[in-house]
N, C-alpha and C. Protein backbone atom coordinates (compact mmCIF):
# COMPACT_ATOMS: atom_id res chain seq x y z
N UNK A 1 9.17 30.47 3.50
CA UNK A 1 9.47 29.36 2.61
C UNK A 1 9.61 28.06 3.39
N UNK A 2 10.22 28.18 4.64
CA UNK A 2 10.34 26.89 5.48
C UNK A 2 9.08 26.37 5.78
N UNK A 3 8.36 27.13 6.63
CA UNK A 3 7.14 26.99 6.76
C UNK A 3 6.02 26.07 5.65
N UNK A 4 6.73 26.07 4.35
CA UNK A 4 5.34 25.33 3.37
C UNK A 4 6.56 24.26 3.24
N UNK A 5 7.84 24.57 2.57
CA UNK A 5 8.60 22.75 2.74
C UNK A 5 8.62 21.72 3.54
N UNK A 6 8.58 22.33 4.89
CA UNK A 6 8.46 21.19 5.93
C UNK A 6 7.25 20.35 5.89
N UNK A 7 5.98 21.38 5.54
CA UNK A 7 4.71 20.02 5.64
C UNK A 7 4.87 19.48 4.40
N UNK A 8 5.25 20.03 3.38
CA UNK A 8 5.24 18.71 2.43
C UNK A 8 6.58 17.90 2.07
N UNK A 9 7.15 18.09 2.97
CA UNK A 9 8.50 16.95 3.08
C UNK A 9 8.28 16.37 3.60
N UNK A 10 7.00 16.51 4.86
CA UNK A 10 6.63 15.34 5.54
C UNK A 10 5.66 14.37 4.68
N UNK A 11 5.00 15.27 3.59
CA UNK A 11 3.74 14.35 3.30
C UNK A 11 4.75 13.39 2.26
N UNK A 12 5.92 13.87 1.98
CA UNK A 12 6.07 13.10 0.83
C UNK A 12 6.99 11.56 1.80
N UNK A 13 7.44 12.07 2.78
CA UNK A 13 8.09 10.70 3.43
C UNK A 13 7.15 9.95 4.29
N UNK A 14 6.07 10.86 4.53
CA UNK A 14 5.11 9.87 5.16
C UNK A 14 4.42 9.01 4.08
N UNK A 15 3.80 9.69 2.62
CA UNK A 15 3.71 8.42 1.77
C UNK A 15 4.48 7.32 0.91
N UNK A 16 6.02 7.89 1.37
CA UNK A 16 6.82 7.17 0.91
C UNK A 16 6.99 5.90 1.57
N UNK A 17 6.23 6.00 2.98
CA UNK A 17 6.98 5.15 3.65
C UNK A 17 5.64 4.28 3.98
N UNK A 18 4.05 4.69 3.36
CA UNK A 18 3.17 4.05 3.12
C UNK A 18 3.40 2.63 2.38
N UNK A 19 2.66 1.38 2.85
CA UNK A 19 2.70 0.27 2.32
C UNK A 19 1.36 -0.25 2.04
N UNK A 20 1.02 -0.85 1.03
CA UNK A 20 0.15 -1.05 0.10
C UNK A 20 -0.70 -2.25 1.65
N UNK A 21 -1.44 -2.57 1.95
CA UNK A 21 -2.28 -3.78 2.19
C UNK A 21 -2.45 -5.25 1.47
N UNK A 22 -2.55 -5.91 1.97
CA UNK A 22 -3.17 -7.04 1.13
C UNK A 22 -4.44 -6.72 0.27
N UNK A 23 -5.56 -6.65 0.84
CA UNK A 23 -6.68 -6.27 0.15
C UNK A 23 -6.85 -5.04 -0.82
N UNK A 24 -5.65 -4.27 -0.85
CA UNK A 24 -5.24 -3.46 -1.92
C UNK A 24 -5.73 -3.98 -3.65
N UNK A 25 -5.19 -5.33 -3.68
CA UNK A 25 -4.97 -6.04 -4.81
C UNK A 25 -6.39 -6.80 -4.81
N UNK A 26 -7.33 -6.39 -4.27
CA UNK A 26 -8.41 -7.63 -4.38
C UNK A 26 -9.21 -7.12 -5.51
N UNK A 27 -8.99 -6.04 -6.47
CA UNK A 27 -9.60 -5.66 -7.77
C UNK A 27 -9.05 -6.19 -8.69
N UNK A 28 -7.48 -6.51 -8.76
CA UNK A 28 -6.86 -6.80 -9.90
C UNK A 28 -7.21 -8.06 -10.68
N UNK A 29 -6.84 -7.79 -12.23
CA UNK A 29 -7.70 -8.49 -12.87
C UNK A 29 -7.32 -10.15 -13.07
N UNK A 30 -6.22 -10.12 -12.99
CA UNK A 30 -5.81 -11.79 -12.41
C UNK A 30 -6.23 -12.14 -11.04
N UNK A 31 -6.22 -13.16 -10.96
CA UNK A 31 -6.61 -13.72 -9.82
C UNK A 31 -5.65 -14.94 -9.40
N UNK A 32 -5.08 -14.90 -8.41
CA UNK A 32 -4.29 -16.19 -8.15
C UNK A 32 -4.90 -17.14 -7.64
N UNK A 33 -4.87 -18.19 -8.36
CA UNK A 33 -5.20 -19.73 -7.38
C UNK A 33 -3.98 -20.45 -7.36
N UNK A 34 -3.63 -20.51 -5.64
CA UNK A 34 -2.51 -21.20 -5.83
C UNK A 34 -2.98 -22.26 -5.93
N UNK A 35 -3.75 -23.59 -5.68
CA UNK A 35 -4.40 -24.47 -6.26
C UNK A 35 -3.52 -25.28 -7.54
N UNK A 36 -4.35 -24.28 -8.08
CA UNK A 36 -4.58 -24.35 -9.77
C UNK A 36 -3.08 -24.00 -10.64
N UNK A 37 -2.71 -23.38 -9.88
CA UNK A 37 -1.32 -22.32 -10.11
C UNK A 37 -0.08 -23.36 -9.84
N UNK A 38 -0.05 -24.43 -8.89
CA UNK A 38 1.13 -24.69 -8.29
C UNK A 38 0.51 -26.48 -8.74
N UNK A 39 -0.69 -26.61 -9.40
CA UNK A 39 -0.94 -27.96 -10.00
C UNK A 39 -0.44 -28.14 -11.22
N UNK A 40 0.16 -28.96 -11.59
CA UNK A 40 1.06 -29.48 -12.76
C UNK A 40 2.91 -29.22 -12.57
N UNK A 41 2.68 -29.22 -13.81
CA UNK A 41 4.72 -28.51 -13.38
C UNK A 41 4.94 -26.98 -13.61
N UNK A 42 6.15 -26.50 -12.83
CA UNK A 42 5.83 -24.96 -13.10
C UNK A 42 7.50 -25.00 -12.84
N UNK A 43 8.77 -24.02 -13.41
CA UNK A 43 9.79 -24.13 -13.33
C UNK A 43 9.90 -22.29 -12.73
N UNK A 44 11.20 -22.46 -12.17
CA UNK A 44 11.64 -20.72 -11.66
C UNK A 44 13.34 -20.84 -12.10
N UNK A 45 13.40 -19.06 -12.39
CA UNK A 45 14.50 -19.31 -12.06
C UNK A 45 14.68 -17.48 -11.49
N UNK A 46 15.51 -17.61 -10.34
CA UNK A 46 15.86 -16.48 -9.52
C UNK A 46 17.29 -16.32 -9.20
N UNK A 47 17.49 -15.53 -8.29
CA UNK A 47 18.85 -14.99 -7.96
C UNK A 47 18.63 -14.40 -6.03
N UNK A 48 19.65 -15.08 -5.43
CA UNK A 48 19.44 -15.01 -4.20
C UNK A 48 20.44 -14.03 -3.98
N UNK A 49 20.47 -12.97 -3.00
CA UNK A 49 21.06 -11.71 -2.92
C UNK A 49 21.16 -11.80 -1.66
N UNK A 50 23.03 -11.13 -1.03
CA UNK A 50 23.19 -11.32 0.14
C UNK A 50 22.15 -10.25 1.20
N UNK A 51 22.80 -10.34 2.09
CA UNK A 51 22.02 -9.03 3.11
C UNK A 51 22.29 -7.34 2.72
N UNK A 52 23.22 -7.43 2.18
CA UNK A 52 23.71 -6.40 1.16
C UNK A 52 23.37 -6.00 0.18
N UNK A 53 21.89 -6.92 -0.61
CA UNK A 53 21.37 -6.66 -1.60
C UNK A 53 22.51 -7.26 -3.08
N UNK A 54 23.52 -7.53 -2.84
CA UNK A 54 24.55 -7.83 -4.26
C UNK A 54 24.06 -9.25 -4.38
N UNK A 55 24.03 -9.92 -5.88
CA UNK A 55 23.54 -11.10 -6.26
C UNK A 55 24.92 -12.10 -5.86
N UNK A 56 24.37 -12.95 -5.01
CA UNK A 56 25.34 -14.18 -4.33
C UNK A 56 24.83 -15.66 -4.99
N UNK A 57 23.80 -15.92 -5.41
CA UNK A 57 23.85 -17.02 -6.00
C UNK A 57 22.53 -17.23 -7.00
N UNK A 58 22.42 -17.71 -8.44
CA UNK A 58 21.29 -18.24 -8.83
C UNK A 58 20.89 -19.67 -8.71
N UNK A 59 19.73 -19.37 -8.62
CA UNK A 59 18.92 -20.26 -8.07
C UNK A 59 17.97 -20.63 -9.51
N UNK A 60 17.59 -22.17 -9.19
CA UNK A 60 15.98 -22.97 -10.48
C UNK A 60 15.69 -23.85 -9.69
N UNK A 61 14.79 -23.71 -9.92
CA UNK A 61 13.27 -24.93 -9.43
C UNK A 61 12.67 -25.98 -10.24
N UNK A 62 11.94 -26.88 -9.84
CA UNK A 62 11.05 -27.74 -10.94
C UNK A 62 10.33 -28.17 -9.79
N UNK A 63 8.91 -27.86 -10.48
CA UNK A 63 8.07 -28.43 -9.46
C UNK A 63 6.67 -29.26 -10.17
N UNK A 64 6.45 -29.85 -9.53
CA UNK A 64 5.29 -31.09 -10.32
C UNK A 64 3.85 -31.19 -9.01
N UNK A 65 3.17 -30.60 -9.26
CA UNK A 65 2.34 -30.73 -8.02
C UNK A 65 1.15 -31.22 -8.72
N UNK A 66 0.45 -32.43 -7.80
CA UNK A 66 -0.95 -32.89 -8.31
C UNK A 66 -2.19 -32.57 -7.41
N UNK A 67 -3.10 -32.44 -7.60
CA UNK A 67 -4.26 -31.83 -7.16
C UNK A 67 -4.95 -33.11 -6.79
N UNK A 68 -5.40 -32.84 -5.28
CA UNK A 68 -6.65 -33.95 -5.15
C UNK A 68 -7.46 -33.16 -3.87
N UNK A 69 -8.72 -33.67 -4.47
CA UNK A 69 -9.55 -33.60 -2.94
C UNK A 69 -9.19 -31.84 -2.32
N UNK A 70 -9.30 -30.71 -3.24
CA UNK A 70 -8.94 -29.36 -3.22
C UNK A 70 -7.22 -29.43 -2.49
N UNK A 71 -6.72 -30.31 -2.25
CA UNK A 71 -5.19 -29.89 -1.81
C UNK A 71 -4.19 -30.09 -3.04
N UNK A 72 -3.22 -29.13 -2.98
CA UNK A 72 -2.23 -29.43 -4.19
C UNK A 72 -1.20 -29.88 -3.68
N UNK A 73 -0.99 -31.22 -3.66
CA UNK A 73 0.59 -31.97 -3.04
C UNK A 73 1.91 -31.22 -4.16
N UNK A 74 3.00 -30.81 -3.50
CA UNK A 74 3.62 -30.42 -4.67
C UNK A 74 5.30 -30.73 -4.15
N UNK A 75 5.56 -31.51 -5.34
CA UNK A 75 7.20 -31.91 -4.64
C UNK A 75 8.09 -30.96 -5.72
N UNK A 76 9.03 -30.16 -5.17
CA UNK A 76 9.85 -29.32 -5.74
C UNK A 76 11.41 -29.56 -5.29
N UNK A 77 12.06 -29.62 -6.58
CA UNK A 77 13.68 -29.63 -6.33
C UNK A 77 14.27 -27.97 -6.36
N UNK A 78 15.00 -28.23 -5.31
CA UNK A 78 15.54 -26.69 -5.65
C UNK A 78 17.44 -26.70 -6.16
N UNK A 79 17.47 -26.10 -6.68
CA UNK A 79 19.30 -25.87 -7.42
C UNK A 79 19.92 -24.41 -7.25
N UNK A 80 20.13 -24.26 -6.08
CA UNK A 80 21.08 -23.37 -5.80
C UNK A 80 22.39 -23.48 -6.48
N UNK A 81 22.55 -22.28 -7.09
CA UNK A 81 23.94 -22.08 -8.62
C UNK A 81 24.66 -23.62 -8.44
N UNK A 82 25.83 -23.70 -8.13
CA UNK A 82 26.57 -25.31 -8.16
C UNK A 82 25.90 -25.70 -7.32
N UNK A 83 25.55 -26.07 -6.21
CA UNK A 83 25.17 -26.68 -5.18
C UNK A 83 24.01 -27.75 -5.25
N UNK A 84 24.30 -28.53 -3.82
CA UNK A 84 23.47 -29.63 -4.30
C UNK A 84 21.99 -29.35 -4.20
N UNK A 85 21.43 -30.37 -4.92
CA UNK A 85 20.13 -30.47 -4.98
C UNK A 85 19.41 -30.27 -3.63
N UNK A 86 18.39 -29.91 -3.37
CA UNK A 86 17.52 -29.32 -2.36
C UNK A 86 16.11 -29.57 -2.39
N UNK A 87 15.65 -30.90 -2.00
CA UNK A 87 14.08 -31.09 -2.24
C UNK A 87 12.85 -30.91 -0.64
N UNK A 88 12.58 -30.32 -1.02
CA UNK A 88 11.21 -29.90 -0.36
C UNK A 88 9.61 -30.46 -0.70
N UNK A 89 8.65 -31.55 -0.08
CA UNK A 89 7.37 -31.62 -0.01
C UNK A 89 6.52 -30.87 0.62
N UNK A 90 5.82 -30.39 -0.58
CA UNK A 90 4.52 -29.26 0.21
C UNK A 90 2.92 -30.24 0.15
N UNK A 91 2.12 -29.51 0.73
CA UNK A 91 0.73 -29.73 1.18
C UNK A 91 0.05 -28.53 1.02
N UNK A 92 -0.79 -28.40 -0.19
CA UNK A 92 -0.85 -26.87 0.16
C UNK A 92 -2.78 -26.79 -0.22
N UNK A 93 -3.22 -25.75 1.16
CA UNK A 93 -4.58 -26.11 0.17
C UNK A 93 -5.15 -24.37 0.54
N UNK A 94 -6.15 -23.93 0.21
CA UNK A 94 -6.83 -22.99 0.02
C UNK A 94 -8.03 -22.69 1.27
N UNK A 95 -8.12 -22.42 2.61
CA UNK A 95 -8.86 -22.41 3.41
C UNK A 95 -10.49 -21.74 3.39
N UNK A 96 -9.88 -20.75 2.45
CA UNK A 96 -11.15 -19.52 2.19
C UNK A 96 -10.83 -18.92 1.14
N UNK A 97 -11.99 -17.38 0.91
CA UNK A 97 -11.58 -17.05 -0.47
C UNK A 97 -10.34 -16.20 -0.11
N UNK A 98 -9.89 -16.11 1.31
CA UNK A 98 -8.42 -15.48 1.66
C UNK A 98 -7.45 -15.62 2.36
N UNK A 99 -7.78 -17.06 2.92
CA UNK A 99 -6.62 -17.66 3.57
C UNK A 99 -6.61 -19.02 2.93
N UNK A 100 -5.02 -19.15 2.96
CA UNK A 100 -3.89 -20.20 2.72
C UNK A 100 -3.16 -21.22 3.42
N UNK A 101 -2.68 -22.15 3.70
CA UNK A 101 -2.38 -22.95 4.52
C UNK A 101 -1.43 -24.05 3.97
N UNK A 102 -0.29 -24.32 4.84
CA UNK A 102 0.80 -25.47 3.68
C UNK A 102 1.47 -25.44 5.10
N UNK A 103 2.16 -26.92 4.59
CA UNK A 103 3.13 -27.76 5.41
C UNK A 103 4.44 -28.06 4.55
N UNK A 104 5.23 -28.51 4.92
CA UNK A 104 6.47 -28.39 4.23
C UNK A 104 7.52 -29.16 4.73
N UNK A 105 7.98 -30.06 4.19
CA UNK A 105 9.10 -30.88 5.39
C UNK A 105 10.24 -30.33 6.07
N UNK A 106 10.14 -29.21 5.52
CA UNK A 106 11.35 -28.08 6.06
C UNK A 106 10.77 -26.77 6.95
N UNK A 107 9.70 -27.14 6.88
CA UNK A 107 8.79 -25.83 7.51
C UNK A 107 8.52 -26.18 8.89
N UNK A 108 8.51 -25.83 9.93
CA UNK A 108 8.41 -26.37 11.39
C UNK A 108 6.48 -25.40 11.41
N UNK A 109 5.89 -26.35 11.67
CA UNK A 109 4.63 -26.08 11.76
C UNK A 109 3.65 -25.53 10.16
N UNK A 110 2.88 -24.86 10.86
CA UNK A 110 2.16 -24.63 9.43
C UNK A 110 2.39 -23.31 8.87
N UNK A 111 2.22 -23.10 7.68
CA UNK A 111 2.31 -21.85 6.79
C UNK A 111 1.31 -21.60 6.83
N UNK A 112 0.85 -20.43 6.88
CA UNK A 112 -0.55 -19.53 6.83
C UNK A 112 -0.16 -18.46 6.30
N UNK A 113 -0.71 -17.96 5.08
CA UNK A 113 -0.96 -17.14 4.03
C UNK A 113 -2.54 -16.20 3.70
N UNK A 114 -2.49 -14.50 3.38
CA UNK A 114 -2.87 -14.43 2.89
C UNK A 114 -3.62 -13.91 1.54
N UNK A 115 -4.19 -14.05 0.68
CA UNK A 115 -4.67 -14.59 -0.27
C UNK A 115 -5.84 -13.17 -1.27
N UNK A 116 -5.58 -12.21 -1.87
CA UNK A 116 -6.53 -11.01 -2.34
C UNK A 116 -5.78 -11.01 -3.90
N UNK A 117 -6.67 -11.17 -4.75
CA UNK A 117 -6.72 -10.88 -6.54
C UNK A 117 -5.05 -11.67 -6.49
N UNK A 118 -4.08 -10.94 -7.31
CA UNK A 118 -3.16 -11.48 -7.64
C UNK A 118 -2.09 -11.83 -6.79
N UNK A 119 -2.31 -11.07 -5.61
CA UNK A 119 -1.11 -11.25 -4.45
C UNK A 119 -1.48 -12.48 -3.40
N UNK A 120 -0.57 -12.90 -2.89
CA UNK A 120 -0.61 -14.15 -2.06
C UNK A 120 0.80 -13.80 -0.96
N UNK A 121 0.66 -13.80 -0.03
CA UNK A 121 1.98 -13.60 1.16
C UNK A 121 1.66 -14.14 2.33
N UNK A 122 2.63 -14.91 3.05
CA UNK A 122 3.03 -15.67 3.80
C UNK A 122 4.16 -15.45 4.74
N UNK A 123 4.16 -16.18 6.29
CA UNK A 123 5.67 -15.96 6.59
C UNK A 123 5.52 -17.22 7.63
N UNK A 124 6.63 -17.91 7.53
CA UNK A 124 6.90 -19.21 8.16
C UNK A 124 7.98 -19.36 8.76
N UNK A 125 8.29 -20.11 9.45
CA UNK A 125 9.58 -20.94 10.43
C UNK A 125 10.15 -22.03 9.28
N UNK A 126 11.52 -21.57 8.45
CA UNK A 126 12.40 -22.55 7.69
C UNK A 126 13.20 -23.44 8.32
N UNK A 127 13.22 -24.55 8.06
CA UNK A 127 14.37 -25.32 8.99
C UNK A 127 15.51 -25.16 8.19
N UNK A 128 16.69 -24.78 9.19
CA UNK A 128 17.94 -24.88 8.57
C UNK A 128 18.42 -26.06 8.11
N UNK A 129 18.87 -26.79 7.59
CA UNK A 129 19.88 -28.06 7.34
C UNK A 129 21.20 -27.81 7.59
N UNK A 130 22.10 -28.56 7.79
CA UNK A 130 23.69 -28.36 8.06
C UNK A 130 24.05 -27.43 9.06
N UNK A 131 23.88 -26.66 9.40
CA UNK A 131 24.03 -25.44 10.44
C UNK A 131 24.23 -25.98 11.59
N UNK A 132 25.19 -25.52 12.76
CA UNK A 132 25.54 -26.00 14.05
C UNK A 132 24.69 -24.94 14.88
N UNK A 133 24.92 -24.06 14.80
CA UNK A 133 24.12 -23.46 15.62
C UNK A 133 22.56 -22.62 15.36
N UNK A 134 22.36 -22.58 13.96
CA UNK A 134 20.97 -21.86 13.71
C UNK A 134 20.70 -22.62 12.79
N UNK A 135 19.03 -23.27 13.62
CA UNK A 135 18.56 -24.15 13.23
C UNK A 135 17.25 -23.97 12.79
N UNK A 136 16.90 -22.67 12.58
CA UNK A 136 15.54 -22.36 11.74
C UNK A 136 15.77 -20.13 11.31
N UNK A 137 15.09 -19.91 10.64
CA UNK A 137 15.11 -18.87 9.85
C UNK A 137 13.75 -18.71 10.01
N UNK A 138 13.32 -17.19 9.65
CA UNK A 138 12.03 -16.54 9.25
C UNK A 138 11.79 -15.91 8.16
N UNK A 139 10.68 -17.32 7.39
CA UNK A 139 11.00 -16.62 5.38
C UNK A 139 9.60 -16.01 5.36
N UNK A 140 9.63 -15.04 4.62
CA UNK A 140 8.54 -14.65 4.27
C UNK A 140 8.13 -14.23 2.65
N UNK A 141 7.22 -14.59 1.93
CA UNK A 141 7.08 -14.50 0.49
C UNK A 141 6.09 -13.74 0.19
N UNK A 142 6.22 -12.99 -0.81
CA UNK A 142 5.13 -12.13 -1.48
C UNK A 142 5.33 -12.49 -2.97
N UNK A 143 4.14 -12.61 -3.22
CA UNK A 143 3.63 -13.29 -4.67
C UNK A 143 2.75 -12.82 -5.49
N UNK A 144 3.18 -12.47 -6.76
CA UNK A 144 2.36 -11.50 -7.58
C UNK A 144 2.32 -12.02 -9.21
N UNK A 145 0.57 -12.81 -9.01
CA UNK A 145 0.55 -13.39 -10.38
C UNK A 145 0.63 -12.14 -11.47
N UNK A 146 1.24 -12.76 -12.37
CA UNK A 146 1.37 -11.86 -13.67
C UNK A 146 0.01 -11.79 -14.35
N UNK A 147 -0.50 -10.15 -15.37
CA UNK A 147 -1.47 -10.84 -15.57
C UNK A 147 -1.74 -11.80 -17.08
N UNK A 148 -0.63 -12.25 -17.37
CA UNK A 148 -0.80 -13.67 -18.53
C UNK A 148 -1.42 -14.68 -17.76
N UNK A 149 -1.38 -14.86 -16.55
CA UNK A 149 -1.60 -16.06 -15.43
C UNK A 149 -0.87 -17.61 -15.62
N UNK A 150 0.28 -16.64 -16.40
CA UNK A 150 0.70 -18.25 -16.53
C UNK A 150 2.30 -18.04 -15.90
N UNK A 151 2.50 -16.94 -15.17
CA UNK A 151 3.78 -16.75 -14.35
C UNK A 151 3.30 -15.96 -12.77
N UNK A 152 4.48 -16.33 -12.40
CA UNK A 152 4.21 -15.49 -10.64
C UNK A 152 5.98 -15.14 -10.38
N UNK A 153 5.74 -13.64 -9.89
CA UNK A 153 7.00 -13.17 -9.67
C UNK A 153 6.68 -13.58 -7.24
N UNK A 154 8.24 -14.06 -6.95
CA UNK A 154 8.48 -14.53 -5.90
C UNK A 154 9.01 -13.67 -5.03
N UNK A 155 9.07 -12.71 -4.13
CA UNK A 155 10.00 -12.40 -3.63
C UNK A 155 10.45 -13.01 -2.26
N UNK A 156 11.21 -13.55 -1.75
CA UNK A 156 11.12 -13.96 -0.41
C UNK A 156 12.34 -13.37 0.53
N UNK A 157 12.09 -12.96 1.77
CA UNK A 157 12.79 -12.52 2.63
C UNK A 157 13.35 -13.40 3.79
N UNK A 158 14.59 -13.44 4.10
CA UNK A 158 14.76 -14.79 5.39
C UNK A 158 15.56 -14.17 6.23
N UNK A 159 14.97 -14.04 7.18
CA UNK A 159 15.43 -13.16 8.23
C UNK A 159 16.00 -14.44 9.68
N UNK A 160 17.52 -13.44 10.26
CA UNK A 160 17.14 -14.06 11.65
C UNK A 160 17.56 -13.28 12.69
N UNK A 161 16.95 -13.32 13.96
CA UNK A 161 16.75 -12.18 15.19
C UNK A 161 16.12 -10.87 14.12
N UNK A 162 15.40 -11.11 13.33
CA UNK A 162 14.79 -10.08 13.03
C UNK A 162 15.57 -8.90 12.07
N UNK A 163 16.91 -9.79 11.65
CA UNK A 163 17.74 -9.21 10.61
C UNK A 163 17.67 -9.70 9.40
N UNK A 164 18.04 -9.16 8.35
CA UNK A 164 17.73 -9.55 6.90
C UNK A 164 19.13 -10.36 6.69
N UNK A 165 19.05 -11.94 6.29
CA UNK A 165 20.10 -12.46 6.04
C UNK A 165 19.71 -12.85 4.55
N UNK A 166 18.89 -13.08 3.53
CA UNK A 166 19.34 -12.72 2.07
C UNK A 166 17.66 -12.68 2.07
N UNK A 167 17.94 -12.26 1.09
CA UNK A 167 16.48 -12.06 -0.18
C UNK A 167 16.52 -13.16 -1.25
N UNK A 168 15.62 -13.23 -2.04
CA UNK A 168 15.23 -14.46 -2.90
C UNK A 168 14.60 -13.55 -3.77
N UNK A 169 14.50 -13.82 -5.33
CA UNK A 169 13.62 -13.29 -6.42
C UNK A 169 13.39 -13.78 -7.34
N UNK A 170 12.86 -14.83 -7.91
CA UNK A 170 12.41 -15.82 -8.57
C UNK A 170 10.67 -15.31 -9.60
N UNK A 171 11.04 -15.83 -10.76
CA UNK A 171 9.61 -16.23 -11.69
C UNK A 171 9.37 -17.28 -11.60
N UNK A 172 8.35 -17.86 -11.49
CA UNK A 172 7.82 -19.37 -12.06
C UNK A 172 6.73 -19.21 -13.14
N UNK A 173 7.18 -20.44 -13.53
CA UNK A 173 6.20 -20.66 -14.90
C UNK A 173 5.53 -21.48 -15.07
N UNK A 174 4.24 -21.67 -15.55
CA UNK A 174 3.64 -22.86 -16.14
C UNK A 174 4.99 -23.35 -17.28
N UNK A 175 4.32 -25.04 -17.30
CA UNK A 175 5.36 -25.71 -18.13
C UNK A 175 4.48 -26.44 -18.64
């Protein structure tokens, strides 16, 4: 009896512990353009969760981005639960049919993303604000248009020394 549980206790934690690819999603029937997606106004609202996974603060967005010349300039306020306002300028444009690229006034260098059917993921250098001693973070986002195409679920991870210091989980919407 040991003999047949063990190989398939392995198969089941070895595919448990399988992770999907990017190009996984390059059939699905939405298609994200962040472009197109992040041009006009689009609102979120999420819940930021400590390292512990328990919900520590909600979070909303408003964002107004205009399109020119294939780049989508996009200025977004962010509202962490009471706290003050939080604005961020992006640059964001589309390199290929699978890479991504954005600047950010809070972003130390460039964002590079990439880009298959509905998913879009990224991971960048955040600048901290206020902080005395840690002065940048490592966020990383995975993005999964809905297929109405008129929402995108957010997840983002912000790590530092390679530890999970909160999670992010946000919808945005066309508006």
């Amino acid at each position: 009896m040991q003999k047949i549980l063990v190989p398939i206790m392995i198969c089941f934690i070895a595919t448990g512990c399988a992770s999907l690819k990017p190009a996984a999603f390059e059939k699905s029937t939405a298609k994200l353009d962040p472009v197109a997606f992040f041009g006009g106004h689009t609102k979120s609202y999420g819940v930021m969760e400590s390292h512990t996974g328990k919900p520590s603060v909600q979070i909303t967005t408003e964002t107004i981005g205009t399109v020119k010349d294939g780049k989508v300039f996009i200025e977004q306020d962010l509202y962490p639960g009471s706290g003050q306002k939080n604005h961020r300028s992006w640059q964001l444009k589309q390199v290929d049919e699978h890479n991504v690229e954005a600047t950010a006034n809070d972003i130390d260098g460039t964002a590079r993303g990439k880009l298959y059917g509905n998913y879009f993921t990224w991971t960048f250098r955040l600048i901290v604000k206020e902080r005395k001693f840690i002065k940048h973070v490592r966020m990383s986002q995975y993005m999964y248009l809905n297929p109405d195409g008129q929402s995108l679920i957010i997840r983002s991870v912000i790590k530092k020394f390679g530890i999970i210091v909160t999670e992010i989980t946000e919808e945005f919407k066309k508006v």
